[in-house]
PDB file of N, CA and C in Angstrom:
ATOM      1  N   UNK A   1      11.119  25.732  -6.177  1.00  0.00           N
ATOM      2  CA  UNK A   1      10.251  24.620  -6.481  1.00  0.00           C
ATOM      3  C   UNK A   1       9.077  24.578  -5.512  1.00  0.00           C
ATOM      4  N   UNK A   2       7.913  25.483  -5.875  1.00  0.00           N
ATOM      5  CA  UNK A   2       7.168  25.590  -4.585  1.00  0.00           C
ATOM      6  C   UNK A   2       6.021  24.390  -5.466  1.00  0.00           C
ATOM      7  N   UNK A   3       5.157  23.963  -4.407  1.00  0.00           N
ATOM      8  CA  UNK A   3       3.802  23.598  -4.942  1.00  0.00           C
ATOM      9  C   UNK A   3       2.703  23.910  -4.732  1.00  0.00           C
ATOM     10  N   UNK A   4       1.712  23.634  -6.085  1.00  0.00           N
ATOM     11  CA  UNK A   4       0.312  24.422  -6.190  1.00  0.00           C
ATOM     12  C   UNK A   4      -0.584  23.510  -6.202  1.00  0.00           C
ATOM     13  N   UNK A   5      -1.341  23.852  -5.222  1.00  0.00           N
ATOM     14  CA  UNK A   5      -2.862  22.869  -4.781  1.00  0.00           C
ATOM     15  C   UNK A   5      -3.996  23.066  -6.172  1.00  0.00           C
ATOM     16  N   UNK A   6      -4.406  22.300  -6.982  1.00  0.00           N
ATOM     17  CA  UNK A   6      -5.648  23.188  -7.646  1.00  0.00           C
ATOM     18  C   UNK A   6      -6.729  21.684  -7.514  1.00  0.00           C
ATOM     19  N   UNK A   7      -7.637  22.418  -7.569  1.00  0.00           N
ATOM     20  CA  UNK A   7      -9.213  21.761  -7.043  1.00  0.00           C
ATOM     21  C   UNK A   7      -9.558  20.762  -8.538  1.00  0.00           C
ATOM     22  N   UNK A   8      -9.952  19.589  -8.241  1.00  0.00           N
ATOM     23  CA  UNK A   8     -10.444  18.780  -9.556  1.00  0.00           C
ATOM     24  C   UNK A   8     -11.634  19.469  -9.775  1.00  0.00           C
ATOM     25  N   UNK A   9     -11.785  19.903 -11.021  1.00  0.00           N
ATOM     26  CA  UNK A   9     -13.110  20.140 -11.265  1.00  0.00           C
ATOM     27  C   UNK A   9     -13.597  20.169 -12.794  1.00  0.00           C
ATOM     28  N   UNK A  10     -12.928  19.133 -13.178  1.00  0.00           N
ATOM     29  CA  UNK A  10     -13.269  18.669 -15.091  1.00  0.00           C
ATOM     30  C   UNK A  10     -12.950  17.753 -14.458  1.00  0.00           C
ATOM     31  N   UNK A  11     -13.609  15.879 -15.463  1.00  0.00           N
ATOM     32  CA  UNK A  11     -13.177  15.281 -15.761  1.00  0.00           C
ATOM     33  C   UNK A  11     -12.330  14.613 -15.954  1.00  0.00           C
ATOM     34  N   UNK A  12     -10.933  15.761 -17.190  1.00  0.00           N
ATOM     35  CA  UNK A  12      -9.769  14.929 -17.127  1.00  0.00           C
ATOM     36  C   UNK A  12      -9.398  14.957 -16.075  1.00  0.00           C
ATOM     37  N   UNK A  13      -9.508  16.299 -14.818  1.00  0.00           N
ATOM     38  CA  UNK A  13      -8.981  16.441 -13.583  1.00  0.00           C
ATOM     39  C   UNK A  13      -8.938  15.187 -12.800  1.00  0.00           C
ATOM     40  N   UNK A  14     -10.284  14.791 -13.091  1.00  0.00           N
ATOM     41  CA  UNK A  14     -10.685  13.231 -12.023  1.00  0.00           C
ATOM     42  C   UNK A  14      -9.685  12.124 -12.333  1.00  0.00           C
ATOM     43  N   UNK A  15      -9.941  11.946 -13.844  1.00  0.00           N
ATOM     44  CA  UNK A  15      -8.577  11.043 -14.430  1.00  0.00           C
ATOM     45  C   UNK A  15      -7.691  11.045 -14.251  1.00  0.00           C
ATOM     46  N   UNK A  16      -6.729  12.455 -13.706  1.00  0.00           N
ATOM     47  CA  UNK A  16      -5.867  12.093 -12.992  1.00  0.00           C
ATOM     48  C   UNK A  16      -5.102  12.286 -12.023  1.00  0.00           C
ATOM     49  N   UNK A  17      -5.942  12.786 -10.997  1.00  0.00           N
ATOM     50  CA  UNK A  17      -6.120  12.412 -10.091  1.00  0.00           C
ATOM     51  C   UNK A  17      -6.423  10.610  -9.577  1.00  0.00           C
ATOM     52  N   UNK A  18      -7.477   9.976 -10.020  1.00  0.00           N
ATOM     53  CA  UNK A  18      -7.331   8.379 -10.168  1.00  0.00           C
ATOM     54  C   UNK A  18      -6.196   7.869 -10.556  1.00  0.00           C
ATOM     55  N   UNK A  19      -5.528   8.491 -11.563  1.00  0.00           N
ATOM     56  CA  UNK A  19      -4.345   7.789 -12.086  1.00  0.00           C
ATOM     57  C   UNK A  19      -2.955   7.909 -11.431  1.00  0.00           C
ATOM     58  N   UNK A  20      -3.239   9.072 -10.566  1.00  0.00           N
ATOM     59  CA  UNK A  20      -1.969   9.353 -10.119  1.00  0.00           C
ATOM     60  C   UNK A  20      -0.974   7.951  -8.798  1.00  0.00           C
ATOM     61  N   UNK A  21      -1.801   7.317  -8.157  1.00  0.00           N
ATOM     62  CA  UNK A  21      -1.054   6.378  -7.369  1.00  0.00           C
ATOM     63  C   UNK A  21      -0.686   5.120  -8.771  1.00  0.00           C
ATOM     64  N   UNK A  22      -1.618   4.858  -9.065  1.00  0.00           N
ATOM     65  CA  UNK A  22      -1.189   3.932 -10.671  1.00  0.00           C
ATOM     66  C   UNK A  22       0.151   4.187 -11.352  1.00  0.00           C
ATOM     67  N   UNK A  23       0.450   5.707 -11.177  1.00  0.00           N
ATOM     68  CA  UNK A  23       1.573   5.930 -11.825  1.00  0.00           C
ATOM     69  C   UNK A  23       3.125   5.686 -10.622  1.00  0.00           C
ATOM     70  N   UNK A  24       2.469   6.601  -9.748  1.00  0.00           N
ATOM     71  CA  UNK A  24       3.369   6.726  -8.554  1.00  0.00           C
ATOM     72  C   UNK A  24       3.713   5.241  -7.981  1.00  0.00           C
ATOM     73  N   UNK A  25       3.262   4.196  -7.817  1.00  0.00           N
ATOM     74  CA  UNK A  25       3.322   3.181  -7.762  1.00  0.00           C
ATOM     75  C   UNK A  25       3.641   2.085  -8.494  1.00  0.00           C
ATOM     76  N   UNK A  26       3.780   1.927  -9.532  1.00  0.00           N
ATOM     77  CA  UNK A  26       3.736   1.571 -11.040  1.00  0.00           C
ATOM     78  C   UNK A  26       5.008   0.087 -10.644  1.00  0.00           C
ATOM     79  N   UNK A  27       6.326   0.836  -9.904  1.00  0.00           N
ATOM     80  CA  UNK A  27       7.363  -0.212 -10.399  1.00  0.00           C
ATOM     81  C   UNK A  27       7.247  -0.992  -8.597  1.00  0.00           C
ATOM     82  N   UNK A  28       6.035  -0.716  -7.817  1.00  0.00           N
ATOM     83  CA  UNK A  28       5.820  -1.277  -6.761  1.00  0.00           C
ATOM     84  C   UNK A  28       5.397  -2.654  -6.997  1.00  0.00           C
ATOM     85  N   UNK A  29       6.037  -3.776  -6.335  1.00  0.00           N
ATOM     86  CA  UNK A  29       5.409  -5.451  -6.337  1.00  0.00           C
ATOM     87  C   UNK A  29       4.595  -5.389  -5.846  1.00  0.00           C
ATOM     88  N   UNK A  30       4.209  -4.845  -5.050  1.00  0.00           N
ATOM     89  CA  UNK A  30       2.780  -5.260  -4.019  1.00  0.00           C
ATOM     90  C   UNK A  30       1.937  -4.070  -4.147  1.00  0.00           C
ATOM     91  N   UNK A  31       1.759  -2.976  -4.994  1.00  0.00           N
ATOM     92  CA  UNK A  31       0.692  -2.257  -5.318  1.00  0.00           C
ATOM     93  C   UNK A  31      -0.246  -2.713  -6.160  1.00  0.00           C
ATOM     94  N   UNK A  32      -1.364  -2.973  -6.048  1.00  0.00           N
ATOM     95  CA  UNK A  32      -2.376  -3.504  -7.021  1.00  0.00           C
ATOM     96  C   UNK A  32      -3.177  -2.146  -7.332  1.00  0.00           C
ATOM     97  N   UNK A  33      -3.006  -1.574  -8.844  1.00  0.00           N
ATOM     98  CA  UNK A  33      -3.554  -1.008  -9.606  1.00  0.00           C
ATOM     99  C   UNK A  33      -4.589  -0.763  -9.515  1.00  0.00           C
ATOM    100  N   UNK A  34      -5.494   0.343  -9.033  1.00  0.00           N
ATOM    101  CA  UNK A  34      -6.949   0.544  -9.043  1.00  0.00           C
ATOM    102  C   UNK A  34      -7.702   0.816 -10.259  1.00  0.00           C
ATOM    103  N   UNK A  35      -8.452   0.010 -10.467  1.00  0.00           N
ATOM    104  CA  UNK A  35      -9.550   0.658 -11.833  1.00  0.00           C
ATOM    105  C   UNK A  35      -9.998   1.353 -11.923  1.00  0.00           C
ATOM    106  N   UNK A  36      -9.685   1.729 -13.567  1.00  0.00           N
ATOM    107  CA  UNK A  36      -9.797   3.403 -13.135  1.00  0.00           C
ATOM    108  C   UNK A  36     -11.557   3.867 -13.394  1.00  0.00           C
ATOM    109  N   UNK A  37     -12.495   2.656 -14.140  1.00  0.00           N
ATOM    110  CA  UNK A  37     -13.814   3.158 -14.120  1.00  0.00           C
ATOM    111  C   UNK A  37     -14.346   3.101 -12.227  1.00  0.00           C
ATOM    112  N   UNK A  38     -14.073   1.958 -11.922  1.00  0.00           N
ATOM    113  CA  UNK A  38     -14.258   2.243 -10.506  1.00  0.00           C
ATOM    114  C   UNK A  38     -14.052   3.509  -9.643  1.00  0.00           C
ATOM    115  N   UNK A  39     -12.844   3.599  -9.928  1.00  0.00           N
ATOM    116  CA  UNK A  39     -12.235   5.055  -8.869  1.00  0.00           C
ATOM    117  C   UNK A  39     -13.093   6.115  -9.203  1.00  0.00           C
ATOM    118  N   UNK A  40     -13.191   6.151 -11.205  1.00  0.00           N
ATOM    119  CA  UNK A  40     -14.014   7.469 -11.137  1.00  0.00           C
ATOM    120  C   UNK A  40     -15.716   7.201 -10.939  1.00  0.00           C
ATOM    121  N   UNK A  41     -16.307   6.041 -10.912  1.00  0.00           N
ATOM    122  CA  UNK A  41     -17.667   6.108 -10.137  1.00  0.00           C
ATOM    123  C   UNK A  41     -18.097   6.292  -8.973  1.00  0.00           C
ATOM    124  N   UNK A  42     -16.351   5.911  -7.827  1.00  0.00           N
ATOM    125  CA  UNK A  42     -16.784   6.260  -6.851  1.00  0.00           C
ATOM    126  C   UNK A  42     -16.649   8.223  -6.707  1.00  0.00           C
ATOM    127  N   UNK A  43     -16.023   8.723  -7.273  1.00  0.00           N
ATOM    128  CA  UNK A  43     -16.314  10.307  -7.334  1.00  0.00           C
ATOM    129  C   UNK A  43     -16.706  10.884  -7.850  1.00  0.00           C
ATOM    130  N   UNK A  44     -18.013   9.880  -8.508  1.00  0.00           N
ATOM    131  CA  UNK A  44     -19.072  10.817  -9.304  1.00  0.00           C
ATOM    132  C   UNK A  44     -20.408  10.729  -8.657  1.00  0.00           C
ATOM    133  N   UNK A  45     -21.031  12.328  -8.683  1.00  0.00           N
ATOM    134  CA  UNK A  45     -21.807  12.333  -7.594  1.00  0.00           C
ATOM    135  C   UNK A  45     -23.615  11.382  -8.181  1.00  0.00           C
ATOM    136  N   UNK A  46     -23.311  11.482  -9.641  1.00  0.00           N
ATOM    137  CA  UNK A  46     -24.399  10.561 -10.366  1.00  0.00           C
ATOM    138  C   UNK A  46     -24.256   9.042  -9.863  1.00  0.00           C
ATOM    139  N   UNK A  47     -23.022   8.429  -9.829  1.00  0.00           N
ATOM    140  CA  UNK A  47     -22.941   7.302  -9.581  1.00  0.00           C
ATOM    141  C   UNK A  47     -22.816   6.593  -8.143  1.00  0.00           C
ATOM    142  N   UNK A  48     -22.699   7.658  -7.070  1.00  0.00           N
ATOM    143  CA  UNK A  48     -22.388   6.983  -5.965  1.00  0.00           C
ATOM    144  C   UNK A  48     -23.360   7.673  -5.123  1.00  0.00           C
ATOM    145  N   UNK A  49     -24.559   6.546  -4.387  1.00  0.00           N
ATOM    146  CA  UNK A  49     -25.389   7.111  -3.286  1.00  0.00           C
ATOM    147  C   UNK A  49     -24.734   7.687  -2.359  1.00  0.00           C
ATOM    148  N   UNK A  50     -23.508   7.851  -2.092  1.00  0.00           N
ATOM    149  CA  UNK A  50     -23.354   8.232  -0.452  1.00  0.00           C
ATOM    150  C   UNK A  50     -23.391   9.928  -0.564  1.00  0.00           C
ATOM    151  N   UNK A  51     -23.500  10.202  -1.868  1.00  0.00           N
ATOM    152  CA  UNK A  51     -22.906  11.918  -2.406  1.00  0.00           C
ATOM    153  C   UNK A  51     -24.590  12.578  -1.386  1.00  0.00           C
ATOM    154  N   UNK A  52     -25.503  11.536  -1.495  1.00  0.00           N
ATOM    155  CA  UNK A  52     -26.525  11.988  -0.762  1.00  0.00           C
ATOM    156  C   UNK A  52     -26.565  12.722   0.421  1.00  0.00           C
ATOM    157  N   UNK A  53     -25.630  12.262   1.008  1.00  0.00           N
ATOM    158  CA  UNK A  53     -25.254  12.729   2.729  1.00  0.00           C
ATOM    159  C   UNK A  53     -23.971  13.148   2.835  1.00  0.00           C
ATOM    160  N   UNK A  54     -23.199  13.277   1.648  1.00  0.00           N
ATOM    161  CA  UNK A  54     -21.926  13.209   1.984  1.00  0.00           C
ATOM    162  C   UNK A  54     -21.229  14.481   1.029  1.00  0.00           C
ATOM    163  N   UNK A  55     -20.085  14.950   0.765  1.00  0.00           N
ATOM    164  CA  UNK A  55     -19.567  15.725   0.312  1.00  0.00           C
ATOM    165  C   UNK A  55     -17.959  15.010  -0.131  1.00  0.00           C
ATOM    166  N   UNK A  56     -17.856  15.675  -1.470  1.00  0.00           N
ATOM    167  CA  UNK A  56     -16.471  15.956  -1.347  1.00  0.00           C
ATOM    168  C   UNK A  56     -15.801  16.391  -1.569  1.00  0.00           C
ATOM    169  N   UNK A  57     -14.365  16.998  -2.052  1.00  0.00           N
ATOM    170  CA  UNK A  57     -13.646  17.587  -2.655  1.00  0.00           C
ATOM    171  C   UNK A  57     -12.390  16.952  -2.856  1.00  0.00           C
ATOM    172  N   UNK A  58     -11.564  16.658  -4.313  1.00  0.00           N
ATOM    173  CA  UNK A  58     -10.797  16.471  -4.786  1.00  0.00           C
ATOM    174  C   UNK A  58      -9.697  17.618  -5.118  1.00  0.00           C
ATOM    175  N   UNK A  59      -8.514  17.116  -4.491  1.00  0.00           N
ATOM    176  CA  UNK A  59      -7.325  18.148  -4.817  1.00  0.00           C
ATOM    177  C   UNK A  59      -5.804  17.649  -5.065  1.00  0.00           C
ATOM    178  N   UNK A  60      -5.593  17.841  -6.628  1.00  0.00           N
ATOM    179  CA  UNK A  60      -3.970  17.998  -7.289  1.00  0.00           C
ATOM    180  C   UNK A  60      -2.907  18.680  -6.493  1.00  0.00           C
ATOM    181  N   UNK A  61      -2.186  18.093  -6.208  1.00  0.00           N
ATOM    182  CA  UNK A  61      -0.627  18.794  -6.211  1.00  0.00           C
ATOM    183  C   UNK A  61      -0.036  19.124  -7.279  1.00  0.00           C
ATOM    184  N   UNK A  62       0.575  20.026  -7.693  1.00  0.00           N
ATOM    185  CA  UNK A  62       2.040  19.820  -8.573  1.00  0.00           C
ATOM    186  C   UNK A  62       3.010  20.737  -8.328  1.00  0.00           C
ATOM    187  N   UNK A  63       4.465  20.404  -9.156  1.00  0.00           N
ATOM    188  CA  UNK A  63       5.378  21.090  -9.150  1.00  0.00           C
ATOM    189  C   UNK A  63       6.037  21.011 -10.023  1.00  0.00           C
ATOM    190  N   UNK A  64       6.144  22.393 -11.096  1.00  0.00           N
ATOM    191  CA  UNK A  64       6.900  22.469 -11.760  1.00  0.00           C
ATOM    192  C   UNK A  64       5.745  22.146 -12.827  1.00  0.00           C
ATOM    193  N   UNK A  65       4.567  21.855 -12.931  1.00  0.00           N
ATOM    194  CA  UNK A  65       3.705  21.191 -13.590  1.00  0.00           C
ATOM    195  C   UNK A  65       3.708  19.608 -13.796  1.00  0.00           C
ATOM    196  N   UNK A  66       4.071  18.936 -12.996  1.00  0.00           N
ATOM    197  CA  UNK A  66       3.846  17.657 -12.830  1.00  0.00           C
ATOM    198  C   UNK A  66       3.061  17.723 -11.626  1.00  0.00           C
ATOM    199  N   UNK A  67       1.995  16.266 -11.720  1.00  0.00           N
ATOM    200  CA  UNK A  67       1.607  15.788 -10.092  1.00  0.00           C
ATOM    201  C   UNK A  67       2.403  15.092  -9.556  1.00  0.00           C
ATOM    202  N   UNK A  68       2.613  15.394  -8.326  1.00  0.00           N
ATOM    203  CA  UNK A  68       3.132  15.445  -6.754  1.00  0.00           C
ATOM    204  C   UNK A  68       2.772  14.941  -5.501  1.00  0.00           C
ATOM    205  N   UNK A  69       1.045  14.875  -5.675  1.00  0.00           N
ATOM    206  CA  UNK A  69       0.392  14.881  -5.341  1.00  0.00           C
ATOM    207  C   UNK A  69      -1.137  14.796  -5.337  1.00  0.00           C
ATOM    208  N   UNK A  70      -1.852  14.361  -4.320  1.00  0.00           N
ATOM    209  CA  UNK A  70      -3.527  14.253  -4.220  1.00  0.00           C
ATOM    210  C   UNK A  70      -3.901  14.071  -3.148  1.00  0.00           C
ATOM    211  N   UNK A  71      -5.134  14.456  -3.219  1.00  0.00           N
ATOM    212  CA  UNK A  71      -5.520  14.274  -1.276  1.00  0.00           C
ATOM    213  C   UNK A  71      -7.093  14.444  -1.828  1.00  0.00           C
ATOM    214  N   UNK A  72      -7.959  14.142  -0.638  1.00  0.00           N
ATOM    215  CA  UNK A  72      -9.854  14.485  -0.830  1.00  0.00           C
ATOM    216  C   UNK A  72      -9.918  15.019   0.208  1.00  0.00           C
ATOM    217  N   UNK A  73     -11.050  15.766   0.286  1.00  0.00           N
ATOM    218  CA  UNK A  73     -11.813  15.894   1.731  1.00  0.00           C
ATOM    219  C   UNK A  73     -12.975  15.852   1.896  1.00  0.00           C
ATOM    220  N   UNK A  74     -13.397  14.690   3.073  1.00  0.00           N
ATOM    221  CA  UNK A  74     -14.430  14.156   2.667  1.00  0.00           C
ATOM    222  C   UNK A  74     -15.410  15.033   3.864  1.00  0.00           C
ATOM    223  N   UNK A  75     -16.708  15.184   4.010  1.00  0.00           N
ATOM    224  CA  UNK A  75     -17.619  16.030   4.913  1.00  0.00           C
ATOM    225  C   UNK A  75     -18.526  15.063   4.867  1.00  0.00           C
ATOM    226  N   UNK A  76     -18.740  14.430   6.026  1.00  0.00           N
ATOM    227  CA  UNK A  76     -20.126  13.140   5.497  1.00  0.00           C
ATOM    228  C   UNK A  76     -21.736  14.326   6.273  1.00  0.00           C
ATOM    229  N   UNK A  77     -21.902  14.954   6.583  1.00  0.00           N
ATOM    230  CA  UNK A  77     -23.383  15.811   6.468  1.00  0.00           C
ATOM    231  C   UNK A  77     -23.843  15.677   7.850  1.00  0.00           C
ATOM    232  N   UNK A  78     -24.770  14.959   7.108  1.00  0.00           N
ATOM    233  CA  UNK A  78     -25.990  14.837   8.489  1.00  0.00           C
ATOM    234  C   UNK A  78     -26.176  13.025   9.255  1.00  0.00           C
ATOM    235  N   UNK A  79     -24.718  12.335   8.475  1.00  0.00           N
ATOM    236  CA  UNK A  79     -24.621  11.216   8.196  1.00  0.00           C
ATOM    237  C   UNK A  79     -24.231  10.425   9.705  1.00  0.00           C
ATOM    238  N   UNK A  80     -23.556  11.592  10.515  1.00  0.00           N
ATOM    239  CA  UNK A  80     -23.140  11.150  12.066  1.00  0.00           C
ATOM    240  C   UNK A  80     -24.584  10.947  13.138  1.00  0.00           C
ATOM    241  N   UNK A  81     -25.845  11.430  11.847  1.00  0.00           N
ATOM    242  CA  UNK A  81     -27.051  11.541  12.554  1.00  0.00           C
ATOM    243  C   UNK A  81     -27.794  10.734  11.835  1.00  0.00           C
ATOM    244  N   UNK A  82     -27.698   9.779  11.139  1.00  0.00           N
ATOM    245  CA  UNK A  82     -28.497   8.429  11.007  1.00  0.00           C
ATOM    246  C   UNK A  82     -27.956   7.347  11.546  1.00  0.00           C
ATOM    247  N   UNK A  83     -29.181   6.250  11.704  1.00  0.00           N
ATOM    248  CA  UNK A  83     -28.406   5.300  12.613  1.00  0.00           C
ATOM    249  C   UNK A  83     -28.735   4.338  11.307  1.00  0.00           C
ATOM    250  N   UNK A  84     -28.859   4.632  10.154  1.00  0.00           N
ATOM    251  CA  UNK A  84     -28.420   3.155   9.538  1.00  0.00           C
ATOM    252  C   UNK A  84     -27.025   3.131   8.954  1.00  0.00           C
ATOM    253  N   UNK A  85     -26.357   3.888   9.625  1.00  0.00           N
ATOM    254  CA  UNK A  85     -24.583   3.894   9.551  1.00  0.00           C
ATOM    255  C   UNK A  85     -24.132   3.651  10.241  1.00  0.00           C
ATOM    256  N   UNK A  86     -22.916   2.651   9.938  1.00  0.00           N
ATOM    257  CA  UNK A  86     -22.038   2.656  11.290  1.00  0.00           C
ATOM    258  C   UNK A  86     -20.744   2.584  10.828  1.00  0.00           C
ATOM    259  N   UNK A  87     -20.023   2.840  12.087  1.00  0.00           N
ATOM    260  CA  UNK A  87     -18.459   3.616  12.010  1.00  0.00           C
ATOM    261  C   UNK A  87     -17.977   3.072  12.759  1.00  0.00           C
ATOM    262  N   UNK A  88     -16.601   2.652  12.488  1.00  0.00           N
ATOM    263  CA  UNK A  88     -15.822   2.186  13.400  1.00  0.00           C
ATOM    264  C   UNK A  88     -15.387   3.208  14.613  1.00  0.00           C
ATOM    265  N   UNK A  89     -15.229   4.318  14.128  1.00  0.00           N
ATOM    266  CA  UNK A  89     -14.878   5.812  15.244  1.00  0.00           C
ATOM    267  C   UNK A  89     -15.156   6.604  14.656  1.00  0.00           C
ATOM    268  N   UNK A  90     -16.123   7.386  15.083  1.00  0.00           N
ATOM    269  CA  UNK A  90     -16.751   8.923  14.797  1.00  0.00           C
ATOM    270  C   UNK A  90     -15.586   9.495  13.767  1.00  0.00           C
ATOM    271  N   UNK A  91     -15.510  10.609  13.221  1.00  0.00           N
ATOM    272  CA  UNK A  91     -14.690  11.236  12.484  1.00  0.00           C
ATOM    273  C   UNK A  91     -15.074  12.384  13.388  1.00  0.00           C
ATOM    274  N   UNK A  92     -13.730  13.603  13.879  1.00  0.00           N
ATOM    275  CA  UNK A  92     -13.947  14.644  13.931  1.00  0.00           C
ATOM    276  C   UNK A  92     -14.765  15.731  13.606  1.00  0.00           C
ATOM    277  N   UNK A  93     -14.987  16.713  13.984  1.00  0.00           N
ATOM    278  CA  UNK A  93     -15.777  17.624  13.480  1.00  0.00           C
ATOM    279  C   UNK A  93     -14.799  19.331  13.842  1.00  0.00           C
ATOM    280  N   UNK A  94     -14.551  19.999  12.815  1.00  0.00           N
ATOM    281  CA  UNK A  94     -13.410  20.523  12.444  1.00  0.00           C
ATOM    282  C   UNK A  94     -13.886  22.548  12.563  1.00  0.00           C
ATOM    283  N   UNK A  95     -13.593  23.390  12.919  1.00  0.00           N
ATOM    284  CA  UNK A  95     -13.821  24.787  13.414  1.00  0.00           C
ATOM    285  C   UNK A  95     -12.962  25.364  12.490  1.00  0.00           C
ATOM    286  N   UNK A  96     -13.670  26.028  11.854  1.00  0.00           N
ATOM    287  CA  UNK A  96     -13.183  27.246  10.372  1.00  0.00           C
ATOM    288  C   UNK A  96     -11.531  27.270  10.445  1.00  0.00           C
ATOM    289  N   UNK A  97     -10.870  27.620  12.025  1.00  0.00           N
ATOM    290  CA  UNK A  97      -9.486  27.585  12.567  1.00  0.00           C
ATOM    291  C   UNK A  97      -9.043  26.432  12.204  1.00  0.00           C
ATOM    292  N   UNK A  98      -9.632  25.289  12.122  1.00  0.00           N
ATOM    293  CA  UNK A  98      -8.988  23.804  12.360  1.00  0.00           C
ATOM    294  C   UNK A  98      -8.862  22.808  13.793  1.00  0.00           C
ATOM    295  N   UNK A  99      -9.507  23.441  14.778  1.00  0.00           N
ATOM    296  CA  UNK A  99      -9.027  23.254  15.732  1.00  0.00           C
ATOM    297  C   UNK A  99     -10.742  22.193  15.921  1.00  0.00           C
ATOM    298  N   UNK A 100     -10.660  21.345  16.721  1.00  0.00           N
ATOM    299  CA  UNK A 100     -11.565  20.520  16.713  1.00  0.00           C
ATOM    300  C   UNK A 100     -12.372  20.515  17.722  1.00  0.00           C
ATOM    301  N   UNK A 101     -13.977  20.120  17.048  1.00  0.00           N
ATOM    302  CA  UNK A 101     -14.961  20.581  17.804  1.00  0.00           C
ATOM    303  C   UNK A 101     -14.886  19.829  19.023  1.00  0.00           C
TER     304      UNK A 101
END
């Protein structure tokens, strides 16, 4: 039962990916359901200014052919170098190895 990472990169991919805590969560009392036009405007690069400075990548788990899993990774740019942002704490900055700048 191994699992396979594959990259969102259609549509339905996005769908579900968005959908997947909705499901995974489903018989939770205290999970509140995310919308799913929301979720997918925020990862569309038409609909959301930050895609300006920012990057991302969306990625499925599964096993067995079910999802398992999801994760993003986000790269914000040149964004640690404007000052009309602010951050609660810098985010790392990460070396091909992983090992941090």
């Amino acid at each position: 039962m191994s699992i396979t990472i594959k990259e969102v990169l259609t549509k339905k991919d996005l769908v579900h990916w968005v959908e997947f805590p909705n499901k995974l969560y489903r018989n939770n009392e205290f999970f509140v359901p995310f919308v799913r036009e929301d979720e997918i405007d925020t990862f569309t690069k038409e609909k959301n200014p930050s895609y300006a400075f920012c990057e991302t990548r969306l990625f499925l788990a599964y096993r067995d052919g079910e999802i398992v899993g999801r994760m993003a990774i986000l790269a914000e740019g040149d964004a640690r170098d404007r000052d009309d942002i602010q951050y609660l704490e810098p985010l790392p900055l990460f070396r091909a190895d992983g090992t941090v700048l």
